[in-house]
PDB file of N, CA and C in Angstrom:
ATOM      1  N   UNK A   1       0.852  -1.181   0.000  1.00  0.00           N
ATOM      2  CA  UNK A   1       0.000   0.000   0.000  1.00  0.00           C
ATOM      3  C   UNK A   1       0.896   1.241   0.000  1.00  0.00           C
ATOM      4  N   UNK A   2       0.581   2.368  -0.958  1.00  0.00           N
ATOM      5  CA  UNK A   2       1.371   3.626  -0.638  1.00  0.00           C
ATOM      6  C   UNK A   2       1.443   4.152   0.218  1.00  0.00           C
ATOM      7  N   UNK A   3       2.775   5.072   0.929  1.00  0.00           N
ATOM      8  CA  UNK A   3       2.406   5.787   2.078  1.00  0.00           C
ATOM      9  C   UNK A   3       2.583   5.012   3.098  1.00  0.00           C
ATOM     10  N   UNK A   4       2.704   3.879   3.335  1.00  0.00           N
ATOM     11  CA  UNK A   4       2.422   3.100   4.564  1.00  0.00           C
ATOM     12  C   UNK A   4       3.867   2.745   4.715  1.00  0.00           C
ATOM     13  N   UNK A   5       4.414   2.735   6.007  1.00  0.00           N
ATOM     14  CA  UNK A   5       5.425   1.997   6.477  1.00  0.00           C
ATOM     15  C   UNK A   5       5.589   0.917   7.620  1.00  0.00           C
ATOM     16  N   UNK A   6       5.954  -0.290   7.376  1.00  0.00           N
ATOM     17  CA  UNK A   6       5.406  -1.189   9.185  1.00  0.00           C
ATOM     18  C   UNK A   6       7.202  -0.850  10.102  1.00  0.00           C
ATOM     19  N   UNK A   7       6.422  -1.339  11.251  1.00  0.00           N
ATOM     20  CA  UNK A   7       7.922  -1.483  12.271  1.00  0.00           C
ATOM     21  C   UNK A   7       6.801  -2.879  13.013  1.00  0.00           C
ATOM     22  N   UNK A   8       7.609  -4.004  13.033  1.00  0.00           N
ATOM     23  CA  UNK A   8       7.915  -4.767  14.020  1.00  0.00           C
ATOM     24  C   UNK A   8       9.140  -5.054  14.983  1.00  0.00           C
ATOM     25  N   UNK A   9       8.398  -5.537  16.040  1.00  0.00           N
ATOM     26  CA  UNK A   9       9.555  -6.008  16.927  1.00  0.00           C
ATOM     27  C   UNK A   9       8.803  -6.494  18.257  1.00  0.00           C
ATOM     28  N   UNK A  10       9.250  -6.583  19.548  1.00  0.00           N
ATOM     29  CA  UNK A  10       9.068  -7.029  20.558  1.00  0.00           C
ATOM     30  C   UNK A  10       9.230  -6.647  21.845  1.00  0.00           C
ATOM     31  N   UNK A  11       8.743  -6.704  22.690  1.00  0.00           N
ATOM     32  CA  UNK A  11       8.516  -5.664  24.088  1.00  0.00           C
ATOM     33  C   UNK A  11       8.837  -6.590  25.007  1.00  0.00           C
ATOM     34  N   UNK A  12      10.220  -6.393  25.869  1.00  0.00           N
ATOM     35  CA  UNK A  12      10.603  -7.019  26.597  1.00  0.00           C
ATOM     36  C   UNK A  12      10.237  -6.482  28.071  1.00  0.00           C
ATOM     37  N   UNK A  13       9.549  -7.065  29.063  1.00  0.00           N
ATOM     38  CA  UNK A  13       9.272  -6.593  30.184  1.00  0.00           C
ATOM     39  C   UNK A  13      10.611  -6.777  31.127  1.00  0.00           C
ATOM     40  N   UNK A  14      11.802  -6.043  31.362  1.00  0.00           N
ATOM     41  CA  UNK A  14      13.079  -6.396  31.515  1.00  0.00           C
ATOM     42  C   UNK A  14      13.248  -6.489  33.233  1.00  0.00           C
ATOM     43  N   UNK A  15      11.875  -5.961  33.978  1.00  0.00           N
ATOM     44  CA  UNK A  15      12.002  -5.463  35.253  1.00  0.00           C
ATOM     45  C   UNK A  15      11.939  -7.195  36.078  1.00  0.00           C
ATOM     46  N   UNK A  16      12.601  -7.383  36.994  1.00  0.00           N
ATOM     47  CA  UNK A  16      12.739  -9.448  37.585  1.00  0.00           C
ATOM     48  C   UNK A  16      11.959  -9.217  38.354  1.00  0.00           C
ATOM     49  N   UNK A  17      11.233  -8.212  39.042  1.00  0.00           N
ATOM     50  CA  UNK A  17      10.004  -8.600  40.226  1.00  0.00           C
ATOM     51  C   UNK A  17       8.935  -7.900  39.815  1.00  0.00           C
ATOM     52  N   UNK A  18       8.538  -7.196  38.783  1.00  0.00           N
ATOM     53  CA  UNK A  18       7.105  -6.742  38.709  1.00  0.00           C
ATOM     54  C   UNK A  18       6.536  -6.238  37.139  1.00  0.00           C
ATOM     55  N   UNK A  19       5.474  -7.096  37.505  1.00  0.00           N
ATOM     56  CA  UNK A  19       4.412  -6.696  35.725  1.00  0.00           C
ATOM     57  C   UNK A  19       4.146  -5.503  34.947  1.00  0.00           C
ATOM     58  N   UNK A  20       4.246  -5.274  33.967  1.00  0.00           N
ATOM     59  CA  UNK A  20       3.636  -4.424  33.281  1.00  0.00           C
ATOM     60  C   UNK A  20       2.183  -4.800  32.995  1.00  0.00           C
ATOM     61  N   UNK A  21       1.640  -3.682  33.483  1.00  0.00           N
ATOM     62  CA  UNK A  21       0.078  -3.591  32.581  1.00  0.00           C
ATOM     63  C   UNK A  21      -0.056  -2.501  31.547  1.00  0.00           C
ATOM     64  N   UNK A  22      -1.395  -2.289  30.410  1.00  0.00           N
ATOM     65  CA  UNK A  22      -1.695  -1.611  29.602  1.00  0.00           C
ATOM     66  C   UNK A  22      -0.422  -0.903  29.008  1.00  0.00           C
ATOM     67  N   UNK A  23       0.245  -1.862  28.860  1.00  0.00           N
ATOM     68  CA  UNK A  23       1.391  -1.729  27.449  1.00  0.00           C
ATOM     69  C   UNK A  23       1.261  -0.978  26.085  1.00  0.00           C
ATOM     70  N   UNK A  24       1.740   0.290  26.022  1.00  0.00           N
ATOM     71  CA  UNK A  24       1.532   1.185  24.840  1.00  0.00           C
ATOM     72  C   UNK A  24       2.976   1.042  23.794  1.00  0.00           C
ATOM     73  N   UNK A  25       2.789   1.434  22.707  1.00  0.00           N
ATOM     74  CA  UNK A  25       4.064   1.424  21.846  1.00  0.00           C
ATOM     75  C   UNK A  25       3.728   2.659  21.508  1.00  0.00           C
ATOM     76  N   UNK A  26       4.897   3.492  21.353  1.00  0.00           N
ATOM     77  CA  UNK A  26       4.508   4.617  20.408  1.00  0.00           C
ATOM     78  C   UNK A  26       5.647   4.742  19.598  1.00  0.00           C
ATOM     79  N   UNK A  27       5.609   5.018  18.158  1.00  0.00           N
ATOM     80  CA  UNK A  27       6.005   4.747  17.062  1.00  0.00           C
ATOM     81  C   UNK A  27       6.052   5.862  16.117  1.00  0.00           C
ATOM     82  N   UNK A  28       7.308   6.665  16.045  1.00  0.00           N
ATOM     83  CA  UNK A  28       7.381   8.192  15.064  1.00  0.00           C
ATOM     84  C   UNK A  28       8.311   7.859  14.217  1.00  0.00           C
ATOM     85  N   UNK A  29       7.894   7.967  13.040  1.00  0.00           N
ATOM     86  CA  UNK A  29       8.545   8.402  11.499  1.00  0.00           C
ATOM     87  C   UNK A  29       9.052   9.581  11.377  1.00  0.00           C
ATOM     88  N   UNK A  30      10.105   9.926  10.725  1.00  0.00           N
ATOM     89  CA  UNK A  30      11.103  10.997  10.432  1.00  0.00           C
ATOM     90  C   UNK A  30      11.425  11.036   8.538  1.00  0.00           C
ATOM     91  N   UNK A  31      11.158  12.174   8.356  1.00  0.00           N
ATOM     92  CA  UNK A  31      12.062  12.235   6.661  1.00  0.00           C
ATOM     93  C   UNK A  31      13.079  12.696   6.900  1.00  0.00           C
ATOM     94  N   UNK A  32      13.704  12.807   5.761  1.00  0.00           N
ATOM     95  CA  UNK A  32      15.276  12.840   5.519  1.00  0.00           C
ATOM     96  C   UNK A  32      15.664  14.610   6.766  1.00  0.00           C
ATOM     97  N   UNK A  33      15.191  15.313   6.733  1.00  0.00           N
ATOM     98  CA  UNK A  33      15.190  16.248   7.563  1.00  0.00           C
ATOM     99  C   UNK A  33      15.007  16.532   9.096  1.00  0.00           C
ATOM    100  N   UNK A  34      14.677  15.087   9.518  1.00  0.00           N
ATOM    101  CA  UNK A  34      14.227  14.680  10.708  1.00  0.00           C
ATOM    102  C   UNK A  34      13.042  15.361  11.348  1.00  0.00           C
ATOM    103  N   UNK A  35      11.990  15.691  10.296  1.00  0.00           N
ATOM    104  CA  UNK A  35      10.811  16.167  10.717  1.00  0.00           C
ATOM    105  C   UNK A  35       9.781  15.075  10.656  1.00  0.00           C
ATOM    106  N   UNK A  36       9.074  14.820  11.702  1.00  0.00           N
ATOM    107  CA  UNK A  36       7.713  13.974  11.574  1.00  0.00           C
ATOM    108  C   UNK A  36       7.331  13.906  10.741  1.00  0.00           C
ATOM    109  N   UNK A  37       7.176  12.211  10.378  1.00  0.00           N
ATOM    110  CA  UNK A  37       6.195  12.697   8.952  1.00  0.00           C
ATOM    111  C   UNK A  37       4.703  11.566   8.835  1.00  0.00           C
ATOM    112  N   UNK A  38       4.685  11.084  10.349  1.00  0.00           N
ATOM    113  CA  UNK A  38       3.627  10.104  10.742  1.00  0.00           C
ATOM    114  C   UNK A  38       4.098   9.666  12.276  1.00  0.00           C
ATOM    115  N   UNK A  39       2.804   9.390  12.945  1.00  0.00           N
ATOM    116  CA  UNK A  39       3.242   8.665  14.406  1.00  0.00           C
ATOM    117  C   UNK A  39       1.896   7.834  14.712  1.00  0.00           C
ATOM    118  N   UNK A  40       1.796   6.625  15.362  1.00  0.00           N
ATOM    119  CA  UNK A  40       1.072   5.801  15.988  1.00  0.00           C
ATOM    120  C   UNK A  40       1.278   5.476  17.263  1.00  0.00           C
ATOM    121  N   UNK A  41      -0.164   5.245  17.836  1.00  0.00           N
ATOM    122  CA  UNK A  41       0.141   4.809  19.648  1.00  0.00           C
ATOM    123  C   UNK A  41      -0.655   3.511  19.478  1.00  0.00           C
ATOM    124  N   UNK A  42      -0.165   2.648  19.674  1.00  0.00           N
ATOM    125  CA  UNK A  42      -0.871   1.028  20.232  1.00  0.00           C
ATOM    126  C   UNK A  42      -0.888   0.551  21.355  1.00  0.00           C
ATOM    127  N   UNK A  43      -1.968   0.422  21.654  1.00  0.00           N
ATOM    128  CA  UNK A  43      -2.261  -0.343  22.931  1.00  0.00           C
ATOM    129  C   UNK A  43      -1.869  -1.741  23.060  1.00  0.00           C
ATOM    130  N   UNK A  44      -0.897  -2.481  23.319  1.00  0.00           N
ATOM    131  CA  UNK A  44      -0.822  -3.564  22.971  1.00  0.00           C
ATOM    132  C   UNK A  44      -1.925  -4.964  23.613  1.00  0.00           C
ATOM    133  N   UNK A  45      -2.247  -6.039  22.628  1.00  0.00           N
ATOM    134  CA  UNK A  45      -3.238  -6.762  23.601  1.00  0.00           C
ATOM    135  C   UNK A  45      -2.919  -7.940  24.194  1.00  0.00           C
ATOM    136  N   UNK A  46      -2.801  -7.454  25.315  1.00  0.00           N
ATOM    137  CA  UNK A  46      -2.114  -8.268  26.678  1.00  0.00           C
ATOM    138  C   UNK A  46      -3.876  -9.029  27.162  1.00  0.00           C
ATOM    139  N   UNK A  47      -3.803 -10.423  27.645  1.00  0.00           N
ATOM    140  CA  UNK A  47      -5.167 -10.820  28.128  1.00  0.00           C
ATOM    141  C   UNK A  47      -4.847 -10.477  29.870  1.00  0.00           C
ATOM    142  N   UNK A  48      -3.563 -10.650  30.028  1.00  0.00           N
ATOM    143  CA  UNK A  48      -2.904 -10.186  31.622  1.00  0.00           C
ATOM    144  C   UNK A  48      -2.379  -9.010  31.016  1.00  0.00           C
ATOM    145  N   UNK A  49      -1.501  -8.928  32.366  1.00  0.00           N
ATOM    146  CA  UNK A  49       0.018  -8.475  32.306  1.00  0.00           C
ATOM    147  C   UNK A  49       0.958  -8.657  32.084  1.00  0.00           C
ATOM    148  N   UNK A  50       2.187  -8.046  31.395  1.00  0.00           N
ATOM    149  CA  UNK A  50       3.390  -8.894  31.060  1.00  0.00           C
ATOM    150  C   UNK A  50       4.103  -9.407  31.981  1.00  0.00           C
ATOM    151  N   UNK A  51       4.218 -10.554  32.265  1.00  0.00           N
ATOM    152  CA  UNK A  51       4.784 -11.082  33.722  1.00  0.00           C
ATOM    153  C   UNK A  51       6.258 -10.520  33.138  1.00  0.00           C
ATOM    154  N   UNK A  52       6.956 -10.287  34.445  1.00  0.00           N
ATOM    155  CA  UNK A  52       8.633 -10.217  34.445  1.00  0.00           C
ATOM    156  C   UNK A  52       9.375 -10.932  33.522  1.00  0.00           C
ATOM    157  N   UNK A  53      10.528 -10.513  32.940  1.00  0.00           N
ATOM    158  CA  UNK A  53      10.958 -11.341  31.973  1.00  0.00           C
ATOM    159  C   UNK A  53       9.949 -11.758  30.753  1.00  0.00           C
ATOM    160  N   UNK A  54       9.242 -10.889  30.284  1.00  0.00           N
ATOM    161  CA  UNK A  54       8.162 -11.988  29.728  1.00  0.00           C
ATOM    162  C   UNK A  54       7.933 -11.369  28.010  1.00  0.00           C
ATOM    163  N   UNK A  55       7.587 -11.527  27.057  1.00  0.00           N
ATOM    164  CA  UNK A  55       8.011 -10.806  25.844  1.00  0.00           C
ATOM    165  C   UNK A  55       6.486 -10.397  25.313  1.00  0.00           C
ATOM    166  N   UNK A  56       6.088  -9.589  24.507  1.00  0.00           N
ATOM    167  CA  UNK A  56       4.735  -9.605  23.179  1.00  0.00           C
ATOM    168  C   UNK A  56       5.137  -9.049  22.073  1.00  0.00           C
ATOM    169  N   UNK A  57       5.380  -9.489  20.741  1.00  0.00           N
ATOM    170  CA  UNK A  57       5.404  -8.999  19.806  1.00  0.00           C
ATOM    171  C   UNK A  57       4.668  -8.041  19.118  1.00  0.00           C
ATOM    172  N   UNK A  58       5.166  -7.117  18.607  1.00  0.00           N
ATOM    173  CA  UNK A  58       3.901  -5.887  17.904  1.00  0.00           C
ATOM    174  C   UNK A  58       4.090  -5.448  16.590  1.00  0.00           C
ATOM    175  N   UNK A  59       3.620  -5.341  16.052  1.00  0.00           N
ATOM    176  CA  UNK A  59       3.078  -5.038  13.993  1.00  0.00           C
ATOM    177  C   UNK A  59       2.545  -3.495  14.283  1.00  0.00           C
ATOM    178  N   UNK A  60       2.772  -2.412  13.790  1.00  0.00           N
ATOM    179  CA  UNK A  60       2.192  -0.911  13.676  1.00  0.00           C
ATOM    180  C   UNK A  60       2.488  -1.209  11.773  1.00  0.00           C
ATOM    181  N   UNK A  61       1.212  -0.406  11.844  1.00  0.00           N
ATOM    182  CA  UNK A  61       1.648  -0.111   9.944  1.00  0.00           C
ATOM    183  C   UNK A  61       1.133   1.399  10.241  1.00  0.00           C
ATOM    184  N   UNK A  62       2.063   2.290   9.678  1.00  0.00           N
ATOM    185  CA  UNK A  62       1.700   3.634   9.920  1.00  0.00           C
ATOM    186  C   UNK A  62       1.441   4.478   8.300  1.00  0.00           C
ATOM    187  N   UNK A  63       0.664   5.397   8.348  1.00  0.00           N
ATOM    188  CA  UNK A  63       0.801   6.372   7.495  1.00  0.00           C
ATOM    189  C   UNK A  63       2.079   7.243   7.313  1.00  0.00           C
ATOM    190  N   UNK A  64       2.419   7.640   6.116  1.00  0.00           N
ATOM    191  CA  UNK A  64       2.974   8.896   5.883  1.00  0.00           C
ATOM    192  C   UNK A  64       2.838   9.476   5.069  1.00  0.00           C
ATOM    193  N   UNK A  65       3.466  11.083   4.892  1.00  0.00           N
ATOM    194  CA  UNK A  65       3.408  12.182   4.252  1.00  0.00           C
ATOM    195  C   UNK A  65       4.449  12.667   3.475  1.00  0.00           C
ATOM    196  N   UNK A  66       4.357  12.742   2.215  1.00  0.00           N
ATOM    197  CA  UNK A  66       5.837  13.096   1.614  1.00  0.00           C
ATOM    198  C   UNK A  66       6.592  11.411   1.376  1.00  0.00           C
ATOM    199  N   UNK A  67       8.132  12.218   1.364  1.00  0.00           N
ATOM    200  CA  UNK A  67       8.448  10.992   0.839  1.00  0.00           C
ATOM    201  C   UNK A  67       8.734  10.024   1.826  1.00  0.00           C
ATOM    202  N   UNK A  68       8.932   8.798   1.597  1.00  0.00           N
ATOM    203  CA  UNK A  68       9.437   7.718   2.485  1.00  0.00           C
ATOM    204  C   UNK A  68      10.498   8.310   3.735  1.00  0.00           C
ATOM    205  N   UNK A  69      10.028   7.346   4.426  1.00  0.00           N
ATOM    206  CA  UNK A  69      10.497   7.742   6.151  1.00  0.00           C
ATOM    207  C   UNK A  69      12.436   7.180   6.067  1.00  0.00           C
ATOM    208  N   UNK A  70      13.006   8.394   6.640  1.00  0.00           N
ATOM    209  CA  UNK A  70      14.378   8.308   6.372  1.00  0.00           C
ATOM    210  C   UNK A  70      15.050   7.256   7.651  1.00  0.00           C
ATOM    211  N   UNK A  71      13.967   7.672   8.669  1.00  0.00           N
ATOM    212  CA  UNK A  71      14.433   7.236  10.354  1.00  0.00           C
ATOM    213  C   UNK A  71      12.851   6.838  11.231  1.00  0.00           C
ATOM    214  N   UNK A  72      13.363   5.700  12.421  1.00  0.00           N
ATOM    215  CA  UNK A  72      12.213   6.094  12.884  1.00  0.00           C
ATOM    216  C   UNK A  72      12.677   5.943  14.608  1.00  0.00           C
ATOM    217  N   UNK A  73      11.589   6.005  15.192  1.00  0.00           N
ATOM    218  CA  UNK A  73      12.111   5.815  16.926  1.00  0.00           C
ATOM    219  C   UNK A  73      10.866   4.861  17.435  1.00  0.00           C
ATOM    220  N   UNK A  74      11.081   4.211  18.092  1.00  0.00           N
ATOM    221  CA  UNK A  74      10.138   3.521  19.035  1.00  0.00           C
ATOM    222  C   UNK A  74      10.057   3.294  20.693  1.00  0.00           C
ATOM    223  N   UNK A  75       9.042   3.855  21.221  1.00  0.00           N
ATOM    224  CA  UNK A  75       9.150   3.770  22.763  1.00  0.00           C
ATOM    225  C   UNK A  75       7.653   2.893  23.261  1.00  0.00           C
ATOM    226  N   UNK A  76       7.796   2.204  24.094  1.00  0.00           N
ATOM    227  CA  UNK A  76       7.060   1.246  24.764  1.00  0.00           C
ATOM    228  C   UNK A  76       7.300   1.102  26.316  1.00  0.00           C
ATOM    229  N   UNK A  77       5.849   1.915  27.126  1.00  0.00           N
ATOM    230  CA  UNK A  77       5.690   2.519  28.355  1.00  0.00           C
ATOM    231  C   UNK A  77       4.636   1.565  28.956  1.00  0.00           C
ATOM    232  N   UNK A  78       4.837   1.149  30.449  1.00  0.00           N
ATOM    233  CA  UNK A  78       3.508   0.381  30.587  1.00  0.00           C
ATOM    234  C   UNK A  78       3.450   0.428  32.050  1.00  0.00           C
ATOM    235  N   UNK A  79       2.326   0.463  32.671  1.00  0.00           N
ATOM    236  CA  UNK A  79       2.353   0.804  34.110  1.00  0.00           C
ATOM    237  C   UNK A  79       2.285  -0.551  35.398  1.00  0.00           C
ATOM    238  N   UNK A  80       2.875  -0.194  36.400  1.00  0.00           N
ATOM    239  CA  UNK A  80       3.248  -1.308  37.090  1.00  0.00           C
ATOM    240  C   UNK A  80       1.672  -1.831  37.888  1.00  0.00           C
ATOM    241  N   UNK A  81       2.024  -3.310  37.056  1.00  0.00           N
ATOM    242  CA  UNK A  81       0.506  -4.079  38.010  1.00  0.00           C
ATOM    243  C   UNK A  81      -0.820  -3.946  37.271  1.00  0.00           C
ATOM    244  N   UNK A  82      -2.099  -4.115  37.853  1.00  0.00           N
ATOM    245  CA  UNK A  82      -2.878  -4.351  37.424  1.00  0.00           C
ATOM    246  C   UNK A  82      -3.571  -2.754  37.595  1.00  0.00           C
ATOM    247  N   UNK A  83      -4.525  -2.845  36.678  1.00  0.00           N
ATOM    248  CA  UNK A  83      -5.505  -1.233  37.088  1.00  0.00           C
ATOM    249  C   UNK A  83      -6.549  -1.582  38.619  1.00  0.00           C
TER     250      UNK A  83
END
């Protein structure tokens, strides 16, 4: 599809005594100028929490603007324990 770029990869819960819950990815595209040129937030779908040590893989397919994405960054935030 035009315009579209994916990032996979995997979310390591790295902390040895405590879970992540409601696991977000957030995901920004850059052109050659290092200006935004698309961003996505995913909720990732956990049926728990990520136990310690524990992994989930994630797929984003994002939009963009202009030409193809030169760079991108990825951050994945998730709060300790259950809600």
């Amino acid at each position: 599809v035009d315009n579209q770029f994916r990032i996979t990869g995997t979310v390591h819960n790295v902390d040895p005594e405590r879970a992540a819950a409601r696991v977000y990815v957030v995901a920004t595209i850059y052109d050659a100028q290092g200006k935004v040129s698309g961003f996505r937030t995913q909720l990732l779908p956990l049926e728990a929490d990520l136990s310690p040590g524990a992994s989930i893989p994630f797929d984003i397919l994002l939009s963009f603007y202009g030409f193809s994405p030169a760079d991108y960054a990825v951050l994945a935030v998730g709060r300790v324990g259950t809600e």
